[in-house]
C-alpha atoms as a PDB file:
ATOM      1  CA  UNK A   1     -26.058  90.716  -7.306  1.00  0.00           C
ATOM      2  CA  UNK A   2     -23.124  90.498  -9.246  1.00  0.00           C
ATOM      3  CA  UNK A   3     -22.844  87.088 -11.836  1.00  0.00           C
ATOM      4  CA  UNK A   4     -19.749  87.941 -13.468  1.00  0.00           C
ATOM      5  CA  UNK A   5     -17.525  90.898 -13.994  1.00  0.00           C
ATOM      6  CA  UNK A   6     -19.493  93.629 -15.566  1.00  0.00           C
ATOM      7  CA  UNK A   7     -22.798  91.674 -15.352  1.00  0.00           C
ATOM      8  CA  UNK A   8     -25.320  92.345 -12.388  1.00  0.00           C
ATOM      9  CA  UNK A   9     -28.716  90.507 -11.357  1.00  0.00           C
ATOM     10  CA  UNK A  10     -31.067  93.590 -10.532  1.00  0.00           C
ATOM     11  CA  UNK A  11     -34.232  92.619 -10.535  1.00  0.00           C
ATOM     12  CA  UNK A  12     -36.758  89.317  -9.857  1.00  0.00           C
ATOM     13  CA  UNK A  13     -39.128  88.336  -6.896  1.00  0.00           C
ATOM     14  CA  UNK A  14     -37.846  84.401  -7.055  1.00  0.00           C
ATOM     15  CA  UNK A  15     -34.279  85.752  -5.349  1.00  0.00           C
ATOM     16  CA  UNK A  16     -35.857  88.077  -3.939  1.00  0.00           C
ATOM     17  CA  UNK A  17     -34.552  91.022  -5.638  1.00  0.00           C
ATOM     18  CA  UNK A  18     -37.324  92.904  -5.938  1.00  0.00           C
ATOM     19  CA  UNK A  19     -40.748  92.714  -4.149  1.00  0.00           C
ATOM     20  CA  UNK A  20     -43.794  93.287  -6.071  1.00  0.00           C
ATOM     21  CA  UNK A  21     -46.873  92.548  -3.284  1.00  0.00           C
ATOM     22  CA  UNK A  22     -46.665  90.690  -0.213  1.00  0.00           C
ATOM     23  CA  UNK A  23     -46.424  86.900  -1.384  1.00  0.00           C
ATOM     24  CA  UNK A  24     -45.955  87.766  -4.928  1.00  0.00           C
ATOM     25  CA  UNK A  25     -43.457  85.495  -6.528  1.00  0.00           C
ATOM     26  CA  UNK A  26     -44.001  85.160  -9.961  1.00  0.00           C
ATOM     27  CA  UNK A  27     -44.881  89.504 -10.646  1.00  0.00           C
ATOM     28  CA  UNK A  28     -41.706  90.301 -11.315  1.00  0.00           C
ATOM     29  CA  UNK A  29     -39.133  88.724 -13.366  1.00  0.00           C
ATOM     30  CA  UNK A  30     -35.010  88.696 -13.901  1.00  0.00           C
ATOM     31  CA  UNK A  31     -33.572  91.396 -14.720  1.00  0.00           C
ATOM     32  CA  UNK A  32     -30.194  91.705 -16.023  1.00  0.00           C
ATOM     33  CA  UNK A  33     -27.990  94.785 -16.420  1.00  0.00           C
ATOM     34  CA  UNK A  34     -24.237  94.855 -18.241  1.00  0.00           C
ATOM     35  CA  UNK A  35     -21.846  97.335 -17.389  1.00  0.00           C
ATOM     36  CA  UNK A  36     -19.907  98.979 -20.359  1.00  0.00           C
ATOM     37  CA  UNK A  37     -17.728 101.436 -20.980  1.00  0.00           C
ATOM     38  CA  UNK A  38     -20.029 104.037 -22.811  1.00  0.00           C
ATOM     39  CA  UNK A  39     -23.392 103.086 -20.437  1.00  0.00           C
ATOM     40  CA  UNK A  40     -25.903 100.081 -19.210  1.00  0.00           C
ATOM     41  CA  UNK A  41     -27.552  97.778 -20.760  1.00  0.00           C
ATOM     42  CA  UNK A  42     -30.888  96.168 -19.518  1.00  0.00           C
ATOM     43  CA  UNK A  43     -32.420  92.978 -20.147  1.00  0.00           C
ATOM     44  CA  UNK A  44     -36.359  92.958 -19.511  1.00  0.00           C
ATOM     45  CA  UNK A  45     -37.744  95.703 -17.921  1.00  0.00           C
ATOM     46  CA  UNK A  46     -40.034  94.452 -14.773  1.00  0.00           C
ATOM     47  CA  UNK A  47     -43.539  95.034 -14.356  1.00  0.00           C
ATOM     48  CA  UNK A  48     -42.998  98.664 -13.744  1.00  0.00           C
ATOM     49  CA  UNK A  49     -43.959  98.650 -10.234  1.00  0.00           C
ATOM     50  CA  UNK A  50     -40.954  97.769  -8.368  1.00  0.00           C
ATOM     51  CA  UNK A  51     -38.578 100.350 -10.691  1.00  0.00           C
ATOM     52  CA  UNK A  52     -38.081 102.048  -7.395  1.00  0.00           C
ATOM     53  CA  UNK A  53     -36.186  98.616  -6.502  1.00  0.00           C
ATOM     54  CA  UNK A  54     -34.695  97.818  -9.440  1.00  0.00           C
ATOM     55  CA  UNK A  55     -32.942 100.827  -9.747  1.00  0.00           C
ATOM     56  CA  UNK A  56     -31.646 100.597  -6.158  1.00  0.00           C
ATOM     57  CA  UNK A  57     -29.696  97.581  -6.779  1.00  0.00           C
ATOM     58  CA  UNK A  58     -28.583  99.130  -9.859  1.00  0.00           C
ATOM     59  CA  UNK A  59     -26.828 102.039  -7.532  1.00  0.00           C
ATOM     60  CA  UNK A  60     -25.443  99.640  -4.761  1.00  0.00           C
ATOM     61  CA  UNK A  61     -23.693  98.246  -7.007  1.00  0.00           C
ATOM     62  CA  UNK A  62     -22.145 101.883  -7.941  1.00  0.00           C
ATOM     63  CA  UNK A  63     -23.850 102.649 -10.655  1.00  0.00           C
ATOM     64  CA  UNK A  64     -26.448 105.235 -11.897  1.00  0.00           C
ATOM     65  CA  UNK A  65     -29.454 103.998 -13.766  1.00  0.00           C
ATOM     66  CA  UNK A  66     -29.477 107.246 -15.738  1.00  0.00           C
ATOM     67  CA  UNK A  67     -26.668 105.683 -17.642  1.00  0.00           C
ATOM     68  CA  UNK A  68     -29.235 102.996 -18.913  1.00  0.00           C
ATOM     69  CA  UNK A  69     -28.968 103.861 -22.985  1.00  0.00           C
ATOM     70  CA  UNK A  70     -30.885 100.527 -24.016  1.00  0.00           C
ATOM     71  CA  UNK A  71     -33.471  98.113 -22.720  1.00  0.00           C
ATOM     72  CA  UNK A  72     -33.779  94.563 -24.449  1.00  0.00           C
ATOM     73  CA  UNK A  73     -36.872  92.812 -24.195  1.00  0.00           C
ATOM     74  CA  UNK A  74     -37.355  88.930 -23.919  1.00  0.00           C
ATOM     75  CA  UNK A  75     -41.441  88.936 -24.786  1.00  0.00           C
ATOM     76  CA  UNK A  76     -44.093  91.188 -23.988  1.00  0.00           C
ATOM     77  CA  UNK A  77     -45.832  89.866 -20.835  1.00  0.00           C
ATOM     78  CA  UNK A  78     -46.575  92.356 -18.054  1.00  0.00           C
ATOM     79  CA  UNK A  79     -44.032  90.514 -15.428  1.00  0.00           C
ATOM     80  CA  UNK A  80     -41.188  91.545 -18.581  1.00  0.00           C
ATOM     81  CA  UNK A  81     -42.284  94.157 -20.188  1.00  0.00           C
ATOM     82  CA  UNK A  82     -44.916  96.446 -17.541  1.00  0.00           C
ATOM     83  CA  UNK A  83     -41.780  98.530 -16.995  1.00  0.00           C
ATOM     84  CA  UNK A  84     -41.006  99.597 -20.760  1.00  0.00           C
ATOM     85  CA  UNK A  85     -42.911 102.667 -20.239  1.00  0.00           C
ATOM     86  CA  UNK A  86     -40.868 103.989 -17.305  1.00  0.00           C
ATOM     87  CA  UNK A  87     -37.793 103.113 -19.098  1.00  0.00           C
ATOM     88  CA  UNK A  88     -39.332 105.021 -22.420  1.00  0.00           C
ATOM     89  CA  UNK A  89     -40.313 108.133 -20.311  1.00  0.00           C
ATOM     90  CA  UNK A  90     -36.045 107.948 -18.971  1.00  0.00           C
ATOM     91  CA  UNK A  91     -35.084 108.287 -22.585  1.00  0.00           C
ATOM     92  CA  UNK A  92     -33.684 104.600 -22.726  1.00  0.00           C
ATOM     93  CA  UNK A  93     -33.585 102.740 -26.521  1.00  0.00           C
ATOM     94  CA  UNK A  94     -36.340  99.689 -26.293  1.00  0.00           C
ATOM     95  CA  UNK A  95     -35.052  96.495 -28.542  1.00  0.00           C
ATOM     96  CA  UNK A  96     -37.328  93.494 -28.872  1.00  0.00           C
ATOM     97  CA  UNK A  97     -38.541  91.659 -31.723  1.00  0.00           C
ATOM     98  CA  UNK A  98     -42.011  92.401 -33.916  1.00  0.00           C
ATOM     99  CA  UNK A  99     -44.462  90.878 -31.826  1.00  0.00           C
ATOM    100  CA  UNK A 100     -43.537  91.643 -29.085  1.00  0.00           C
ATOM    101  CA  UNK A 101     -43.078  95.253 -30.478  1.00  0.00           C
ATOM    102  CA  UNK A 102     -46.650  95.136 -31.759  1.00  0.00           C
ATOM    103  CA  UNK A 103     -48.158  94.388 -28.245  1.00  0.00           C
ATOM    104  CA  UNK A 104     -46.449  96.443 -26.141  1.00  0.00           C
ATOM    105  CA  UNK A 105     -47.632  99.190 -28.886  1.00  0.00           C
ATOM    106  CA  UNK A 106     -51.333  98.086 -28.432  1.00  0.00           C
ATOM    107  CA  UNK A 107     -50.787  97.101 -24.689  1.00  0.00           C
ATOM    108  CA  UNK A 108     -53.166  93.781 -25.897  1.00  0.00           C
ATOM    109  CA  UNK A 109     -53.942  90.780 -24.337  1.00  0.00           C
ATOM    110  CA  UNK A 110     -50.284  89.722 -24.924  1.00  0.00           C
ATOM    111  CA  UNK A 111     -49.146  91.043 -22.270  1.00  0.00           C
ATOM    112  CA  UNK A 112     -50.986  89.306 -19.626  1.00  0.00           C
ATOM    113  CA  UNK A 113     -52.504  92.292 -17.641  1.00  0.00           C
ATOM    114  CA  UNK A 114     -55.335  90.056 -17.029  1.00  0.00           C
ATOM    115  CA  UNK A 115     -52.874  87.106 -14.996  1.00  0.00           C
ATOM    116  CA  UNK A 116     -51.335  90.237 -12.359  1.00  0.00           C
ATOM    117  CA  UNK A 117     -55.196  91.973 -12.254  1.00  0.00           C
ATOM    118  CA  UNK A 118     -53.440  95.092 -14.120  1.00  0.00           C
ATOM    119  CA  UNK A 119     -53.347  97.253 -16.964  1.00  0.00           C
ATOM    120  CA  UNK A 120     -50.337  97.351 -18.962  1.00  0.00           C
ATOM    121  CA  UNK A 121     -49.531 101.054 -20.111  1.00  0.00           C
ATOM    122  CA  UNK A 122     -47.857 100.530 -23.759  1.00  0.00           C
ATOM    123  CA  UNK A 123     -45.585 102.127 -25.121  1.00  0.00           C
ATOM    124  CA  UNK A 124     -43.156 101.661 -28.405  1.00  0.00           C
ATOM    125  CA  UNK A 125     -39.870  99.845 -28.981  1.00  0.00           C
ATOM    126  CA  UNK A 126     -37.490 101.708 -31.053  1.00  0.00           C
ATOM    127  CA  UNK A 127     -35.214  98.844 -32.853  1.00  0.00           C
ATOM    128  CA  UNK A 128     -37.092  95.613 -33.943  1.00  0.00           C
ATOM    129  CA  UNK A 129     -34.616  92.515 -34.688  1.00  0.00           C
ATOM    130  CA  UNK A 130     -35.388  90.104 -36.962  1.00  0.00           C
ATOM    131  CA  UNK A 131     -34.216  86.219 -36.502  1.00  0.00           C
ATOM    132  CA  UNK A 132     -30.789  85.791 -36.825  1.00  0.00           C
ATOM    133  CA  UNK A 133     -30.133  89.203 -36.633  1.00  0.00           C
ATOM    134  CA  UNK A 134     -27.347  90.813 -35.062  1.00  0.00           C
ATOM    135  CA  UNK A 135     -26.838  94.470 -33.363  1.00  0.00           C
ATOM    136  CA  UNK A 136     -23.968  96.121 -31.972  1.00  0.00           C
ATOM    137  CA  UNK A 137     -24.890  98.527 -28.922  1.00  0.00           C
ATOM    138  CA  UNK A 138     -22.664 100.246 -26.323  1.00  0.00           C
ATOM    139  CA  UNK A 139     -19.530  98.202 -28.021  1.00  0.00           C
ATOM    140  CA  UNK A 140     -21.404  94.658 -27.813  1.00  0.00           C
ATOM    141  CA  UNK A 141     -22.725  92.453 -30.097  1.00  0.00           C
ATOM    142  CA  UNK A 142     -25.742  90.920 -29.497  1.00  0.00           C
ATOM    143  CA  UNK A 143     -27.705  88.432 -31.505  1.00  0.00           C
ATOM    144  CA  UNK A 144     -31.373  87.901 -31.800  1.00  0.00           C
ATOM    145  CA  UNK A 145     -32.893  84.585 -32.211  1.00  0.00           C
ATOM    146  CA  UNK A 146     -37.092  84.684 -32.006  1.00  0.00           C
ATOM    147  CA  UNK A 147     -38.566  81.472 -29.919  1.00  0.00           C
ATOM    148  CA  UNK A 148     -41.782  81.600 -30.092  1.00  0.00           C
ATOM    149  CA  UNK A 149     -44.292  79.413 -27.805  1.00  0.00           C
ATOM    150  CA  UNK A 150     -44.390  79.892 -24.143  1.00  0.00           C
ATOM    151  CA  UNK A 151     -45.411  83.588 -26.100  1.00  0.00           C
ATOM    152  CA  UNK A 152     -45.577  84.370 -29.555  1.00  0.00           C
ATOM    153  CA  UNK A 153     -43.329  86.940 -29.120  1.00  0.00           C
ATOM    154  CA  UNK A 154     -40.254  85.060 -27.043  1.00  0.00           C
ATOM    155  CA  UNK A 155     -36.914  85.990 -28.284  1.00  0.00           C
ATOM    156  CA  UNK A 156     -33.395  84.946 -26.305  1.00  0.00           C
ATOM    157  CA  UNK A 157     -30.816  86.946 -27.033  1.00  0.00           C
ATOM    158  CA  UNK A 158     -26.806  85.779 -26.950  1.00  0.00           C
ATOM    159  CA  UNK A 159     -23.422  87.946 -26.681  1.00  0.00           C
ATOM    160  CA  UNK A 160     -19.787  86.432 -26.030  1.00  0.00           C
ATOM    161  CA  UNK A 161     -18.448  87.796 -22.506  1.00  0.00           C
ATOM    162  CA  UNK A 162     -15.378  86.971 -21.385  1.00  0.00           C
ATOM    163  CA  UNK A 163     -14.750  84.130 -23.679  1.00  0.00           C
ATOM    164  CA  UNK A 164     -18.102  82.493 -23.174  1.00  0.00           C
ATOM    165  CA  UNK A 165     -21.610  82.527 -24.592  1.00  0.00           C
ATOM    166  CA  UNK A 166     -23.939  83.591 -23.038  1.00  0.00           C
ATOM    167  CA  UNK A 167     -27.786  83.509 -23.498  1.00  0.00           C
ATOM    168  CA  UNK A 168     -30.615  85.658 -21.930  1.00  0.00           C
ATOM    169  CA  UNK A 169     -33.459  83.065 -21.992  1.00  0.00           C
ATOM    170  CA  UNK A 170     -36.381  85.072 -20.878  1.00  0.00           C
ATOM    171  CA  UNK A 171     -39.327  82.042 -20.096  1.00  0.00           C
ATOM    172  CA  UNK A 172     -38.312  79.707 -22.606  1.00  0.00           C
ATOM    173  CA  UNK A 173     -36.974  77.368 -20.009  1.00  0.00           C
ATOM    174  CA  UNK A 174     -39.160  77.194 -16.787  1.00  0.00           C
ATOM    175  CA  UNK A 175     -38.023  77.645 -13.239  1.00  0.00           C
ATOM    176  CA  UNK A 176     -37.680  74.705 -12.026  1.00  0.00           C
ATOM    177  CA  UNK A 177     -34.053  72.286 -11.847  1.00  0.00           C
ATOM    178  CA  UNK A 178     -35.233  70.370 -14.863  1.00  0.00           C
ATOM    179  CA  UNK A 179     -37.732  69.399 -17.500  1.00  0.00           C
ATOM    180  CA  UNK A 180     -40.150  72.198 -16.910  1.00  0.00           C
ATOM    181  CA  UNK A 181     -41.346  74.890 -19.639  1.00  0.00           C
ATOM    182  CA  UNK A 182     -43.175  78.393 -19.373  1.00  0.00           C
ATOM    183  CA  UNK A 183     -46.259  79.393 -18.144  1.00  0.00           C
ATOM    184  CA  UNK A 184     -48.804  77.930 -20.890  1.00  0.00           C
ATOM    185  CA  UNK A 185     -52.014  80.306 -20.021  1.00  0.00           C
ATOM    186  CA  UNK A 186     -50.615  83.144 -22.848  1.00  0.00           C
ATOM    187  CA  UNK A 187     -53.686  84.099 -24.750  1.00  0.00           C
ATOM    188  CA  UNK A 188     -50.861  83.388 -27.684  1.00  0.00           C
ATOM    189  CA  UNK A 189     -49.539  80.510 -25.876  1.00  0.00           C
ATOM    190  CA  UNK A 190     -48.458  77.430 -28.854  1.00  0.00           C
ATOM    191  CA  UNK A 191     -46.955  74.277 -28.779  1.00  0.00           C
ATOM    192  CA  UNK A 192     -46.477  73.909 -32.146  1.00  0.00           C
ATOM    193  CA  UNK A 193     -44.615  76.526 -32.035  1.00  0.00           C
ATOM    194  CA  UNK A 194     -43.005  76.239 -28.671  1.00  0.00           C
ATOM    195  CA  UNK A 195     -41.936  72.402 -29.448  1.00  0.00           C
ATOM    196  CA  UNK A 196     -39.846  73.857 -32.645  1.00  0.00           C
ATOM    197  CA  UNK A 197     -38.066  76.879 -30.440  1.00  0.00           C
ATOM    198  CA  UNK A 198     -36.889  73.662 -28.398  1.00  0.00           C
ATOM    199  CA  UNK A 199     -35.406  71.972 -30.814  1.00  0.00           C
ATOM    200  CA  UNK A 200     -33.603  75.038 -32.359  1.00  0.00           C
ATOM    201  CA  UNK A 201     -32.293  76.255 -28.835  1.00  0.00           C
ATOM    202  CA  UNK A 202     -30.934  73.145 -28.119  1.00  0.00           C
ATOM    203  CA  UNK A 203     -28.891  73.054 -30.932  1.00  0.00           C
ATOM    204  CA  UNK A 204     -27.451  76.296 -29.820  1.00  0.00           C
ATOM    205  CA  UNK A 205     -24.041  76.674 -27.914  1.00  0.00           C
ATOM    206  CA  UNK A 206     -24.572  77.868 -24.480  1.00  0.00           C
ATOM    207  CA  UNK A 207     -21.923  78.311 -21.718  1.00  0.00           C
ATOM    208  CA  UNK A 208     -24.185  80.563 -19.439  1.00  0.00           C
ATOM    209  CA  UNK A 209     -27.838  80.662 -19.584  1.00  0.00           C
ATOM    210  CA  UNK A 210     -29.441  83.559 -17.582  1.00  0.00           C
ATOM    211  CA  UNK A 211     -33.063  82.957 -17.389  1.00  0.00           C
ATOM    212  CA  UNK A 212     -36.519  85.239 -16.768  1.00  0.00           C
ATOM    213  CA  UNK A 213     -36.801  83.451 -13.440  1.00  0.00           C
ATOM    214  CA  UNK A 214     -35.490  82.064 -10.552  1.00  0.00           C
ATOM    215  CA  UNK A 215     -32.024  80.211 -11.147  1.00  0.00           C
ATOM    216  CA  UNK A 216     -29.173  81.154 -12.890  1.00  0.00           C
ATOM    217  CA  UNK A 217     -27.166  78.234 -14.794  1.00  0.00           C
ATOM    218  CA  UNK A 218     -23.375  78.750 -14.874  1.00  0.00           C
ATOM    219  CA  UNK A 219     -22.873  75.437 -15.606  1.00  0.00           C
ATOM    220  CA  UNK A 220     -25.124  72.403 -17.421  1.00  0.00           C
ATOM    221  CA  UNK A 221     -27.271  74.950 -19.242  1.00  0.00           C
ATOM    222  CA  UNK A 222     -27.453  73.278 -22.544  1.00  0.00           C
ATOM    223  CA  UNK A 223     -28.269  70.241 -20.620  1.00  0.00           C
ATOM    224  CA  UNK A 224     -30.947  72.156 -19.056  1.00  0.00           C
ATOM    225  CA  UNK A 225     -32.453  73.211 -22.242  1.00  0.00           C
ATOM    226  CA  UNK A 226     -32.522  69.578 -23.607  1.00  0.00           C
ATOM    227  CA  UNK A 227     -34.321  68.466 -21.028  1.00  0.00           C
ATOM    228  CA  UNK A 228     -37.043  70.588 -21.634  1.00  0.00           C
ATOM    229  CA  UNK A 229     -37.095  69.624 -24.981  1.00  0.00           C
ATOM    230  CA  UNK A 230     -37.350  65.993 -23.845  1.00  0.00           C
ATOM    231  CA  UNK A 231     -40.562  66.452 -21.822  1.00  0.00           C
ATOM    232  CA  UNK A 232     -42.075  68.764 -24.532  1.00  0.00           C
ATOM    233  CA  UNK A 233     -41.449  65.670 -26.961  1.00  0.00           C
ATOM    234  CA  UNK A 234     -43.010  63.329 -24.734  1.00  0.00           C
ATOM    235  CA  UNK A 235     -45.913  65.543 -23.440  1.00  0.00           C
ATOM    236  CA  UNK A 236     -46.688  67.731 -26.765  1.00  0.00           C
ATOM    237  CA  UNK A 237     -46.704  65.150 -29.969  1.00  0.00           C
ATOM    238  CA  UNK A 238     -49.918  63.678 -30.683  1.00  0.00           C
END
């Protein structure tokens, strides 16, 4: 589904998008593509097994998903990342930051196989981004910012589109209408660490916050975020 001009929703069980296994809702997550001038750009891959889908949305809404040059990836767990080595074999440029880099290399315990009762095929990402650090692809630039927590290897990822900010979240911020975090059973699941991404991403402008689940925020987003960081503070500190 379209979100706003040049930006489409292609993939994710919660809207029912795309359709893992019968009753499945958390197997596949959102998937974002951007329309440019010289080709797509993906955000988050799938878990591989509903590419079929994902690229049929990608046509109806008249475009080809051989025109995908780059694939950005939010963290490495299977529902995010299982598709990376579809999108690898297609040619596409895989962007995420280290750790996640490292294990979707090793296809590890990081990746949650064990939570979907799968095996992740790895595969390698081509540009690693560093906090803070910026890349310009297909005419965009896009800005890395590395949130570790919900998995070590979380990074959000923020561009200016049409006069606004906005900010792939991946599962930094849960899926529910407020106060709610990601999944906590990551083999590489921390608090510590989690409780401090909070804090920085609140402090972060955001007009539009497109998450790795379920609902899109077009409005109240930052609000959104700060509410998670309340319950963390109240729930996480000893």
């Amino acid at each position: 589904m379209q979100l706003l001009h040049g930006i489409f929703q292609v993939g994710g069980d919660l809207v029912g998008l795309t359709v893992d296994e019968p009753g499945a809702i958390w197997n596949d997550c959102n998937s974002y593509v951007i329309r440019l001038d010289e080709g797509l750009l993906l955000f988050d891959a799938g878990c591989g097994d509903t590419m079929d889908q994902l690229f049929a949305n990608i046509r109806y809404w008249g475009m080809d998903p051989a025109d995908i040059r780059y694939a950005f990836l939010t963290h490495p767990h299977y529902d995010h990342a299982g598709g990376g080595y579809v999108l690898k074999d297609r040619g596409v440029h895989l962007v995420s930051g280290k750790e996640t880099a490292d294990a979707v290399h090793k296809g590890d315990n990081r990746c949650c196989g064990y939570l979907y009762h799968k095996v992740f095929n790895p595969f390698d990402v081509d540009t690693i981004l560093d906090e803070g650090q910026k890349i310009t692809v297909l005419g965009l630039e896009i800005e890395a910012r590395l949130m570790p927590g919900h998995s070590m290897g979380c990074t959000i990822y923020s561009f200016v589109w049409e006069g606004k900010k906005v900010v792939i979240s991946g599962d930094v911020i849960g899926t529910k209408l407020s106060g709610d975090f990601g999944w906590s059973g990551s083999i590489d699941f921390c608090r510590t660490e989690y409780l401090d991404s909070l804090k920085r991403m609140a402090d972060l402008e955001i007009d539009y916050m497109l998450p790795g689940h379920g609902m899109v925020y077009f409005s109240g987003a930052k609000r959104r975020v700060e509410e998670v960081l309340n319950t963390a503070l109240m729930e996480w500190r000893q």
